[in-house]
C-alpha atoms as a PDB file:
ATOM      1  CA  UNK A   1     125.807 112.752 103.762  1.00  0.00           C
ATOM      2  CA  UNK A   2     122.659 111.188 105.054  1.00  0.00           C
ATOM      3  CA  UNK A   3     123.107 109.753 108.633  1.00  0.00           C
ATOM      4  CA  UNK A   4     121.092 106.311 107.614  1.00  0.00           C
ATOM      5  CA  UNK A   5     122.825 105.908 105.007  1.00  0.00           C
ATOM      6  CA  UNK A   6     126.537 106.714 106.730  1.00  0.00           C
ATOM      7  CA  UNK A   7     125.438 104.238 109.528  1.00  0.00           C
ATOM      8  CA  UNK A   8     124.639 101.402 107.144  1.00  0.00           C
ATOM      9  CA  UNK A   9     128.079 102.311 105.607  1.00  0.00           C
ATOM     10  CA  UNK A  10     129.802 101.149 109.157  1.00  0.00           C
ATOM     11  CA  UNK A  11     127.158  99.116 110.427  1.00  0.00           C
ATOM     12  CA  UNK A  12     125.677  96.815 107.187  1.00  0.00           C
ATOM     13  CA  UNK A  13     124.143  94.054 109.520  1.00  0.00           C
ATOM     14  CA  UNK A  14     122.122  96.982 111.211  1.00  0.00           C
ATOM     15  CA  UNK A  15     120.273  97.396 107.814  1.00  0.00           C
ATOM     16  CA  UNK A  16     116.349  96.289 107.735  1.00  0.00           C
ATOM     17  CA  UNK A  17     114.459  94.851 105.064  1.00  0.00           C
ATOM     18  CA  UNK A  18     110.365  95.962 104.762  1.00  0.00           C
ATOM     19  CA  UNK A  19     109.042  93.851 107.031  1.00  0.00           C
ATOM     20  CA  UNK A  20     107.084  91.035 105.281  1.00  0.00           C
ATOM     21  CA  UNK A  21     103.162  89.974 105.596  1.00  0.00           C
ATOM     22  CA  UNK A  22     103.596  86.102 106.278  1.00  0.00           C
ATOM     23  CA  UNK A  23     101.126  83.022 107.150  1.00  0.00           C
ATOM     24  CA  UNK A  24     100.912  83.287 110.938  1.00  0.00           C
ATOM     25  CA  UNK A  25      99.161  80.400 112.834  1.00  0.00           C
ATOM     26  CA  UNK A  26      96.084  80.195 115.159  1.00  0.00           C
ATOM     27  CA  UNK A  27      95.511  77.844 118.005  1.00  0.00           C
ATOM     28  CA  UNK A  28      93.994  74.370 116.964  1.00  0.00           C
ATOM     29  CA  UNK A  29      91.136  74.031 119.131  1.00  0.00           C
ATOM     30  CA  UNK A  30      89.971  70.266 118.089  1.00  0.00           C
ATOM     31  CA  UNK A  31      88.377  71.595 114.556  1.00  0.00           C
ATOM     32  CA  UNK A  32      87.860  69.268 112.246  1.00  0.00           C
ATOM     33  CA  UNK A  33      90.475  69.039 109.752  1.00  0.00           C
ATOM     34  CA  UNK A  34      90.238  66.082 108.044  1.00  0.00           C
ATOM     35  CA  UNK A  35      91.401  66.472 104.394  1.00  0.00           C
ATOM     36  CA  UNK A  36      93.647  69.108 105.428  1.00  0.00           C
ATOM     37  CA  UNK A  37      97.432  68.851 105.699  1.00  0.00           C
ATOM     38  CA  UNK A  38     100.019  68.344 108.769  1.00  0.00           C
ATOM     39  CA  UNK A  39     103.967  68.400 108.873  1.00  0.00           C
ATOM     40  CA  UNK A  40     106.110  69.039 111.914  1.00  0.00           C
ATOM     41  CA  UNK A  41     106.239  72.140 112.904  1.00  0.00           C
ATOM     42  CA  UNK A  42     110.114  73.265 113.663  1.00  0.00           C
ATOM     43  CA  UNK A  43     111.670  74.815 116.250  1.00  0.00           C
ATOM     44  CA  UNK A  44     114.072  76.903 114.431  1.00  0.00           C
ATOM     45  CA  UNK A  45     114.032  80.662 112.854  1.00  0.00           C
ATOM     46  CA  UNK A  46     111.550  81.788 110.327  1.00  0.00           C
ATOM     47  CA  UNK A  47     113.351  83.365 107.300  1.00  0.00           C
ATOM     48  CA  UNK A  48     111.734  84.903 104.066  1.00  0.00           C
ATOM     49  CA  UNK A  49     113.692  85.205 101.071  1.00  0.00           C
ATOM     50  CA  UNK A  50     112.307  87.793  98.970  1.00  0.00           C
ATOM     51  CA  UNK A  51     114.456  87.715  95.319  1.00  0.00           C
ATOM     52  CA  UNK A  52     117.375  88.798  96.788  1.00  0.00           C
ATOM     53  CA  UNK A  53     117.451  88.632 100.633  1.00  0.00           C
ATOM     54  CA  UNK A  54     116.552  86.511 102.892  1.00  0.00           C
ATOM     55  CA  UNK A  55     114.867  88.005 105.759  1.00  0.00           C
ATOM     56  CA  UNK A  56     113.882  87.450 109.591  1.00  0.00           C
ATOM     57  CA  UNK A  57     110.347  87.592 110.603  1.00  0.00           C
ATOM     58  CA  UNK A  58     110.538  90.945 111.991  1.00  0.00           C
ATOM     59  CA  UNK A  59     112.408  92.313 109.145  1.00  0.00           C
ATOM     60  CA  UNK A  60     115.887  91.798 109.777  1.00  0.00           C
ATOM     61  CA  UNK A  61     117.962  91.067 106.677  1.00  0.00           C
ATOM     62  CA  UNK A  62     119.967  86.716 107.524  1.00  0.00           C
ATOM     63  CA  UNK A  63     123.548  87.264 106.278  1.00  0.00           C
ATOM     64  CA  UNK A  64     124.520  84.112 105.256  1.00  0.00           C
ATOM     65  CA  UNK A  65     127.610  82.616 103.095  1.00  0.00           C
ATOM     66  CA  UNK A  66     127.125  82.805  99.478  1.00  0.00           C
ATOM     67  CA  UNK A  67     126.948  79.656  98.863  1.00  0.00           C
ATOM     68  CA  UNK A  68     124.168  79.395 100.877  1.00  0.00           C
ATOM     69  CA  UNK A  69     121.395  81.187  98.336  1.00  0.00           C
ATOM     70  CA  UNK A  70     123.238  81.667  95.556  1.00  0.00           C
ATOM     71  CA  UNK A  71     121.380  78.968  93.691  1.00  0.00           C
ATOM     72  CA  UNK A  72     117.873  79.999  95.307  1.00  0.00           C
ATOM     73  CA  UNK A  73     115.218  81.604  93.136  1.00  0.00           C
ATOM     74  CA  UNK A  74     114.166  84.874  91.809  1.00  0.00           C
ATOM     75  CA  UNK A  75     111.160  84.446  93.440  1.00  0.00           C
ATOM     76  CA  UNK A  76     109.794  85.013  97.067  1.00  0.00           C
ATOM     77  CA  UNK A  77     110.147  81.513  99.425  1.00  0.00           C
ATOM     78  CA  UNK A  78     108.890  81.246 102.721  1.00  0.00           C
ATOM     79  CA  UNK A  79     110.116  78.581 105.613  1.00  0.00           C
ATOM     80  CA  UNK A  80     112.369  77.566 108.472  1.00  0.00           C
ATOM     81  CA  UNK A  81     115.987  77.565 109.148  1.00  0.00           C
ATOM     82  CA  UNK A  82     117.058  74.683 110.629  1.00  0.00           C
ATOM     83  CA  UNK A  83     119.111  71.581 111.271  1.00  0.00           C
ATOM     84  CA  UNK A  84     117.049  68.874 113.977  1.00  0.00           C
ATOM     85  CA  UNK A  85     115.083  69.302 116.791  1.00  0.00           C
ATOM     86  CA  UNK A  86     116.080  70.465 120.240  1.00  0.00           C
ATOM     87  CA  UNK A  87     118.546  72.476 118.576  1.00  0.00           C
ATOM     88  CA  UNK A  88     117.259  76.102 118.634  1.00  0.00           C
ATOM     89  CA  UNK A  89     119.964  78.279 120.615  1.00  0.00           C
ATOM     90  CA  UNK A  90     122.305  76.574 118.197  1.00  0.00           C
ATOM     91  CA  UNK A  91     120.459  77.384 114.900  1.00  0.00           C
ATOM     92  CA  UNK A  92     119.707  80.761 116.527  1.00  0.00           C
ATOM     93  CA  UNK A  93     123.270  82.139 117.665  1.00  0.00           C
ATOM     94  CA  UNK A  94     124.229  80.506 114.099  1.00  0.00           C
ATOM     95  CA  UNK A  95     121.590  82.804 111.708  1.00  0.00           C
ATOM     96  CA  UNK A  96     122.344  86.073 113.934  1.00  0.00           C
ATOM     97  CA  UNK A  97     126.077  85.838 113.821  1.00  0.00           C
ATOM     98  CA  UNK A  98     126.478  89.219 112.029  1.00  0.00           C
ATOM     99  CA  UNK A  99     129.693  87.656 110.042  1.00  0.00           C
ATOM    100  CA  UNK A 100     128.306  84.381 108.747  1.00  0.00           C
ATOM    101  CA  UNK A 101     130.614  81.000 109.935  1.00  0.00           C
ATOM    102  CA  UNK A 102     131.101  77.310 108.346  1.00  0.00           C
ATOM    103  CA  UNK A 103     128.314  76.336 110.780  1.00  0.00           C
ATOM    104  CA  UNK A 104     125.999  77.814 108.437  1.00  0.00           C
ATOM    105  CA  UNK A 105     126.350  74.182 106.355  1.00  0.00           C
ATOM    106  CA  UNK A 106     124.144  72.671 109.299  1.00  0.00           C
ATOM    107  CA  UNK A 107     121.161  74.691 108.566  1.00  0.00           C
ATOM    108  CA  UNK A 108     119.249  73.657 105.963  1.00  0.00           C
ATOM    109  CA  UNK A 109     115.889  76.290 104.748  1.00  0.00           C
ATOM    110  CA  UNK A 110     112.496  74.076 105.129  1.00  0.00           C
ATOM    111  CA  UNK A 111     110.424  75.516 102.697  1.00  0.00           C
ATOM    112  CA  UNK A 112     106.340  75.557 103.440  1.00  0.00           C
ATOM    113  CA  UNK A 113     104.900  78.137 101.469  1.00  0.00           C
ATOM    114  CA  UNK A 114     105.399  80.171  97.924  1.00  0.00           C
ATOM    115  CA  UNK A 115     104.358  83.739  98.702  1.00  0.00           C
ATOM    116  CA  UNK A 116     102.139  85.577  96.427  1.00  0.00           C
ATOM    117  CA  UNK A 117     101.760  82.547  93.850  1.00  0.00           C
ATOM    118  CA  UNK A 118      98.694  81.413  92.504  1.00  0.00           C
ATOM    119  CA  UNK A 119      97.263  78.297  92.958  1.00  0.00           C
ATOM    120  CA  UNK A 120      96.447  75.570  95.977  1.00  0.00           C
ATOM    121  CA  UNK A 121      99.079  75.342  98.453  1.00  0.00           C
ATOM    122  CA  UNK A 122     100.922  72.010  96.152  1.00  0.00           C
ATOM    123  CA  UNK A 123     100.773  73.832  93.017  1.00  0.00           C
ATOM    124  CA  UNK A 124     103.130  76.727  95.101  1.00  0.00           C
ATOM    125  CA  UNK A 125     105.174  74.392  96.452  1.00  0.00           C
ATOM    126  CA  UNK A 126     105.466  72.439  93.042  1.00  0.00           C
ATOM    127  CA  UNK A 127     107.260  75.953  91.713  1.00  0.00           C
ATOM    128  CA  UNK A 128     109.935  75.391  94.155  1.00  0.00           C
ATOM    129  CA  UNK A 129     110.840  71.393  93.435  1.00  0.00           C
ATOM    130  CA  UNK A 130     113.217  72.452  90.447  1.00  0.00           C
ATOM    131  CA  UNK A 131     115.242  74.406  93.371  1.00  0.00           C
ATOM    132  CA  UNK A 132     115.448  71.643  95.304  1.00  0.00           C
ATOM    133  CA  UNK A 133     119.491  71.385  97.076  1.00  0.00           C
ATOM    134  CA  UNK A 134     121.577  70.805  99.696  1.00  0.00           C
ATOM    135  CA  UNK A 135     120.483  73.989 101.946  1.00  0.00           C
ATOM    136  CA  UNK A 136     116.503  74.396 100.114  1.00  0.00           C
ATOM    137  CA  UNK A 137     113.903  71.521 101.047  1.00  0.00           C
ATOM    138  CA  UNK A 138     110.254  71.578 100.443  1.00  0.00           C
ATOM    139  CA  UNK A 139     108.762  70.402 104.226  1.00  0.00           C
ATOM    140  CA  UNK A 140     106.649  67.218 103.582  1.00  0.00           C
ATOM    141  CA  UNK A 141     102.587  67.925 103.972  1.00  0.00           C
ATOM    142  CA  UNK A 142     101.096  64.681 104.740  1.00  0.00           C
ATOM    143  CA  UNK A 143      97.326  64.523 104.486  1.00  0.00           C
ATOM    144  CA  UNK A 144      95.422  64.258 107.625  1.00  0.00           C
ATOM    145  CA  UNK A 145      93.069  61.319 107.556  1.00  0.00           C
ATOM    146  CA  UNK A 146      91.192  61.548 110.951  1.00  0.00           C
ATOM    147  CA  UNK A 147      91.626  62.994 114.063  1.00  0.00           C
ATOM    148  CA  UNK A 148      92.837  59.914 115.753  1.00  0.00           C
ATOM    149  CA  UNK A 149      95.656  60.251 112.476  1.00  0.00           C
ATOM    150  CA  UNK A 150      96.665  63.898 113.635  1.00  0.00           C
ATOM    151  CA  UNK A 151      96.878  63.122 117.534  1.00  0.00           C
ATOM    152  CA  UNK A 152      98.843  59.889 116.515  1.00  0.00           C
ATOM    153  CA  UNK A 153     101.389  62.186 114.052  1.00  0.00           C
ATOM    154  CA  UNK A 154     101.531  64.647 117.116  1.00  0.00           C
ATOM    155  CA  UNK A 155     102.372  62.033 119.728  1.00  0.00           C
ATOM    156  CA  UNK A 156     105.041  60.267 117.285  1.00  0.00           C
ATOM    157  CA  UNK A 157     106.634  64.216 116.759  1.00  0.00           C
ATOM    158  CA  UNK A 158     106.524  64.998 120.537  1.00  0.00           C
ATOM    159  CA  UNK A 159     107.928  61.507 121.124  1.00  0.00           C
ATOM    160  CA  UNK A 160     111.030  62.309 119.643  1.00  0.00           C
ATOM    161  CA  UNK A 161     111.722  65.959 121.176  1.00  0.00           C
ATOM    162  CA  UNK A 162     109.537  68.133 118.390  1.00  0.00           C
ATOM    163  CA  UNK A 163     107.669  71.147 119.551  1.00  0.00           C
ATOM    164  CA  UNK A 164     104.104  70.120 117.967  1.00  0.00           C
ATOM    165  CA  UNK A 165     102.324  69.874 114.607  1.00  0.00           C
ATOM    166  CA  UNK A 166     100.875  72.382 111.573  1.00  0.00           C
ATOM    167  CA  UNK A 167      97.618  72.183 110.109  1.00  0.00           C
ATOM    168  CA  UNK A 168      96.741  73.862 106.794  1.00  0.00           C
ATOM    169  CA  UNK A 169      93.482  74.135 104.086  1.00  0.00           C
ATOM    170  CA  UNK A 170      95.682  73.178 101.297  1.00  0.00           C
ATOM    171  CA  UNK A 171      92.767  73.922  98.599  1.00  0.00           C
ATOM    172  CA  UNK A 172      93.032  77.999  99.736  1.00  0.00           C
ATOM    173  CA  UNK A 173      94.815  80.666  98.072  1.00  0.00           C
ATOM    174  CA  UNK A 174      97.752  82.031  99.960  1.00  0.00           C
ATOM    175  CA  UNK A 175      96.812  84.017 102.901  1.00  0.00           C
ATOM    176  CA  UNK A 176      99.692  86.750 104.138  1.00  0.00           C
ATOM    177  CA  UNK A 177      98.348  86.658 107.619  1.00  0.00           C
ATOM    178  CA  UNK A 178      97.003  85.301 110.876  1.00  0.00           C
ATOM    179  CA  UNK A 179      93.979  82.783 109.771  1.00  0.00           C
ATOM    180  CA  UNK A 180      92.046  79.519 110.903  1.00  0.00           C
ATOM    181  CA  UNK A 181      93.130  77.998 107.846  1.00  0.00           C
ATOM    182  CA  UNK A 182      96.694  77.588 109.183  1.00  0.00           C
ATOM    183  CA  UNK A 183      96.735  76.037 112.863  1.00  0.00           C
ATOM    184  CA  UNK A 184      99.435  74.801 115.435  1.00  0.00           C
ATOM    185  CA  UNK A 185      98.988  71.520 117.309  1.00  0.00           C
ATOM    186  CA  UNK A 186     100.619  71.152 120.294  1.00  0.00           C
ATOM    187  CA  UNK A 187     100.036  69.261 123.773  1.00  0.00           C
ATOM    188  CA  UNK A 188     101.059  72.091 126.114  1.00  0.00           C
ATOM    189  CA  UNK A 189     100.477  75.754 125.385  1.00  0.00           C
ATOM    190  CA  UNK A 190     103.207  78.294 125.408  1.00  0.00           C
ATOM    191  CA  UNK A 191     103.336  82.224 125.522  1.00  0.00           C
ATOM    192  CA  UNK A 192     105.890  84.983 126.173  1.00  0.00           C
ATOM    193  CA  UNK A 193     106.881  87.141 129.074  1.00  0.00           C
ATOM    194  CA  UNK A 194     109.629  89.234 130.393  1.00  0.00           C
ATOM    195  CA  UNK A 195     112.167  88.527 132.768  1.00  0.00           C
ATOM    196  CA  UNK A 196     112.272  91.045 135.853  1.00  0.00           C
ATOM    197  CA  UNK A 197     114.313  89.216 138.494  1.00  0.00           C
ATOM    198  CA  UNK A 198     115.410  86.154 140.129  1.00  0.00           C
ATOM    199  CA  UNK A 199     115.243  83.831 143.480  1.00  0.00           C
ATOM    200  CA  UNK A 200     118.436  82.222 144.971  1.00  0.00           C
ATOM    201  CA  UNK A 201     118.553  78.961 144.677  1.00  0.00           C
ATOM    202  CA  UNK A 202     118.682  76.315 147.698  1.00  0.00           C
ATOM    203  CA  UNK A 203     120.006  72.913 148.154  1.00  0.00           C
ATOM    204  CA  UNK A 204     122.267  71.878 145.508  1.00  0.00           C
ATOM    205  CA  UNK A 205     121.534  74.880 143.285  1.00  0.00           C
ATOM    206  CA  UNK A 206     122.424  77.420 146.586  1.00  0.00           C
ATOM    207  CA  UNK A 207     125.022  78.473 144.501  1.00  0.00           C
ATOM    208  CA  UNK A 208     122.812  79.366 141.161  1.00  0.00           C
ATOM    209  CA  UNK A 209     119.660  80.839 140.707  1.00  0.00           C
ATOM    210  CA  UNK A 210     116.452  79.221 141.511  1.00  0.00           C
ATOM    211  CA  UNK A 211     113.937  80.346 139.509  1.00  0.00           C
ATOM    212  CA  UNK A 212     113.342  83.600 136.618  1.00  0.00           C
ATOM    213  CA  UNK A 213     110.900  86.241 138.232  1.00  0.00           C
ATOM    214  CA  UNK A 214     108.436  86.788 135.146  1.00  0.00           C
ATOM    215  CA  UNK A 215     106.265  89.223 133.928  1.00  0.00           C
ATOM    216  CA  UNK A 216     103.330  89.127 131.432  1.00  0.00           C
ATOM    217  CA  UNK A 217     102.087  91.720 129.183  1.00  0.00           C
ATOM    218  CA  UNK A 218      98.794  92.006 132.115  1.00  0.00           C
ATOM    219  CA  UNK A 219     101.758  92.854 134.475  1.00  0.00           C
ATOM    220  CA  UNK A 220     100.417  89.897 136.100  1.00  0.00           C
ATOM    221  CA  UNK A 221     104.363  88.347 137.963  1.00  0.00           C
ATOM    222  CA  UNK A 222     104.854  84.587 138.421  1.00  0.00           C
ATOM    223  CA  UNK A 223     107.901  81.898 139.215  1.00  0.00           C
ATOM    224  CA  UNK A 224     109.581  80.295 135.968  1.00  0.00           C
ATOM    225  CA  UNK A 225     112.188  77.710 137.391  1.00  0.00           C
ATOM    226  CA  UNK A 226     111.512  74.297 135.922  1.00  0.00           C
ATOM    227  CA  UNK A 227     113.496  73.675 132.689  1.00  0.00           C
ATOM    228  CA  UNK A 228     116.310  75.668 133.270  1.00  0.00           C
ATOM    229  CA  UNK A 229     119.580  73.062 132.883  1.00  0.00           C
ATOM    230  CA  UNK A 230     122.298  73.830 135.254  1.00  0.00           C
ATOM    231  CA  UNK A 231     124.345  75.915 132.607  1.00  0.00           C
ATOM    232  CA  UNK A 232     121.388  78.271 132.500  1.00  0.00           C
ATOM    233  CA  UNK A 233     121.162  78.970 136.512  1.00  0.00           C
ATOM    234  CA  UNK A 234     124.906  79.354 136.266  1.00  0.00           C
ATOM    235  CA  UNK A 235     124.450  82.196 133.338  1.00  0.00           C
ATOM    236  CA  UNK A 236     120.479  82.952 133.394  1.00  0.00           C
ATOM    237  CA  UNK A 237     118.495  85.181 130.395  1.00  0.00           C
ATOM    238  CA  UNK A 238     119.124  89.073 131.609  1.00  0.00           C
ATOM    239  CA  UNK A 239     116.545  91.044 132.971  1.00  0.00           C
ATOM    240  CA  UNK A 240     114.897  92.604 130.177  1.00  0.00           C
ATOM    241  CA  UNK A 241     114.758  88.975 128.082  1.00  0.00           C
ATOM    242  CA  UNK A 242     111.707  87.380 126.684  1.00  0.00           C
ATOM    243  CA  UNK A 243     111.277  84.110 127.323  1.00  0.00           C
ATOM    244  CA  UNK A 244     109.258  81.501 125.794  1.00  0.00           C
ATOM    245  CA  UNK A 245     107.392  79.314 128.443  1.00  0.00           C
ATOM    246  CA  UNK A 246     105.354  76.330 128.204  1.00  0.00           C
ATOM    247  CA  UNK A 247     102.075  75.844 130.661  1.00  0.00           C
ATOM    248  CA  UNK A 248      98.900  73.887 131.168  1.00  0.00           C
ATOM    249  CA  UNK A 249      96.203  76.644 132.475  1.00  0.00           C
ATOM    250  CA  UNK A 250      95.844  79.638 134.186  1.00  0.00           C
ATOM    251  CA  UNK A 251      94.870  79.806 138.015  1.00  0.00           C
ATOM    252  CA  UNK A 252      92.202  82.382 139.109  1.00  0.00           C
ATOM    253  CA  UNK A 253      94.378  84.867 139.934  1.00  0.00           C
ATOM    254  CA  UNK A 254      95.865  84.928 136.252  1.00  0.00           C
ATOM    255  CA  UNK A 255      99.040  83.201 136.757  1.00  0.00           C
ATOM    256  CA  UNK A 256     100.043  80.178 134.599  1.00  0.00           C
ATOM    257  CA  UNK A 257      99.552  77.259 135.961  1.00  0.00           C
ATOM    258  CA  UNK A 258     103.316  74.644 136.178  1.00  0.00           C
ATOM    259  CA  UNK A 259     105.570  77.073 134.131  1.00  0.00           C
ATOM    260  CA  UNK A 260     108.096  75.406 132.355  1.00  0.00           C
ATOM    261  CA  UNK A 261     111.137  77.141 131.011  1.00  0.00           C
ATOM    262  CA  UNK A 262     112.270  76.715 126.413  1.00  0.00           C
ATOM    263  CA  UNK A 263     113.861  79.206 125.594  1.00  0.00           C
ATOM    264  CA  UNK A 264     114.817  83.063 125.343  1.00  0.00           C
ATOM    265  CA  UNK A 265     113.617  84.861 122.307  1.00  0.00           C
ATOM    266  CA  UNK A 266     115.901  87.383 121.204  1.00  0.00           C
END
């Protein structure tokens, strides 16, 4: 018997999907986009249903309850699991649980684009209106009228505890890659690195850990102990973990410049 195919007998959540080509964002770097689209962009887990599964960014096939997509289409949909902002660790332990649970009917899939269909970017989306339901919803696009509009939308998102804003050419065909037609908007800049170590903490936090010992992909190693809640110095990402980190700038030496702790990204 082949071994893959013995393994996925025991192991069925190990099984991969191909790994799709999706939209991926660039930096907005004050272009002018007037004309274009915004919408929130949300914090939760990308997930690509192809026909038949739906599938993480990196290729992992979502198990989810069968009520969940049994009413979804026959063709390929493209968006974001999730149920309301601040909310990620939530959404994500829900979407990797490798048997699905009833917490599944908090996540709702935020559709944003209509892989591999022709037209601009509402004629796609239009195709997915009749599929419209409890768990599928088409993510508003609201046209962006100035600059002074966008910063304004931005503010009002980040207000409220969103992580920033999406900017798209909605007059281009789809694109199943990274392009400067599709931009994220955010006030702060974030990146990944890996955690190596920790510091003890001191005053009230003797007990915990005081900061995450980081290391970028330069092998450049910095401090990462602002936005860690008390729960996470008491049971910190492992070594090993990437984190997500938010930051102004970068010093001269390379490091990023008042580190502030999101999330781990498993």
């Amino acid at each position: 018997m082949n071994k893959l195919f013995f393994i996925s007998l025991l192991f069925p959540f190990l099984l991969l999907a191909s790994k799709p080509k999706l939209l991926l964002l660039k930096t907005y770097k004050e272009q002018n986009v007037t004309g274009w689209v915004m919408s929130e962009k949300l914090d939760g887990i990308r997930a690509y249903w192809d026909g038949k599964h739906l599938i993480s960014r990196g290729g992992k096939i979502i198990h989810t309850p069968k009520y969940f997509t049994k009413d979804y289409p026959s063709f390929e949909i493209d968006g974001e699991l999730w149920s309301k902002r601040n909310d990620f660790e939530n959404i994500s332990n829900i979407v990797r649980d490798k048997i699905p649970s009833e917490k599944w009917r908090e996540i709702k899939h935020y559709i944003f684009e209509v892989p591999h269909t022709k037209g601009n970017l509402f004629e796609r989306l239009k195709k997915v209106k009749p599929y419209e339901n409890r768990y599928i919803k088409i993510l508003p696009q609201i046209e962006v009228k100035s600059r002074k509009n966008l910063q304004h939308f931005l503010k009002e998102i980040e207000s409220k505890g969103g992580e920033g804003v999406v900017v798209r050419d909605p007059n281009i065909p789809y694109i199943d890659k990274r392009t400067n037609k599709a931009l994220k908007v955010k006030s702060f800049k974030d990146m990944e690195c890996k955690v190596v170590g920790y510091t003890q903490g001191r005053g009230k936090y003797r007990e915990l850990i005081g900061a995450l010992k980081c290391r970028l992909e330069s092998g450049i190693e910095f401090k990462v102990g602002s936005g860690l809640s008390d729960d996470e110095r008491k049971s910190p990402p492992k070594i090993g973990d990437l984190i997500t980190f938010k930051y102004q700038n970068f010093t001269k030496y390379g490091k990023p410049r008042f580190p502030v702790f999101l999330r781990v990204r498993k």
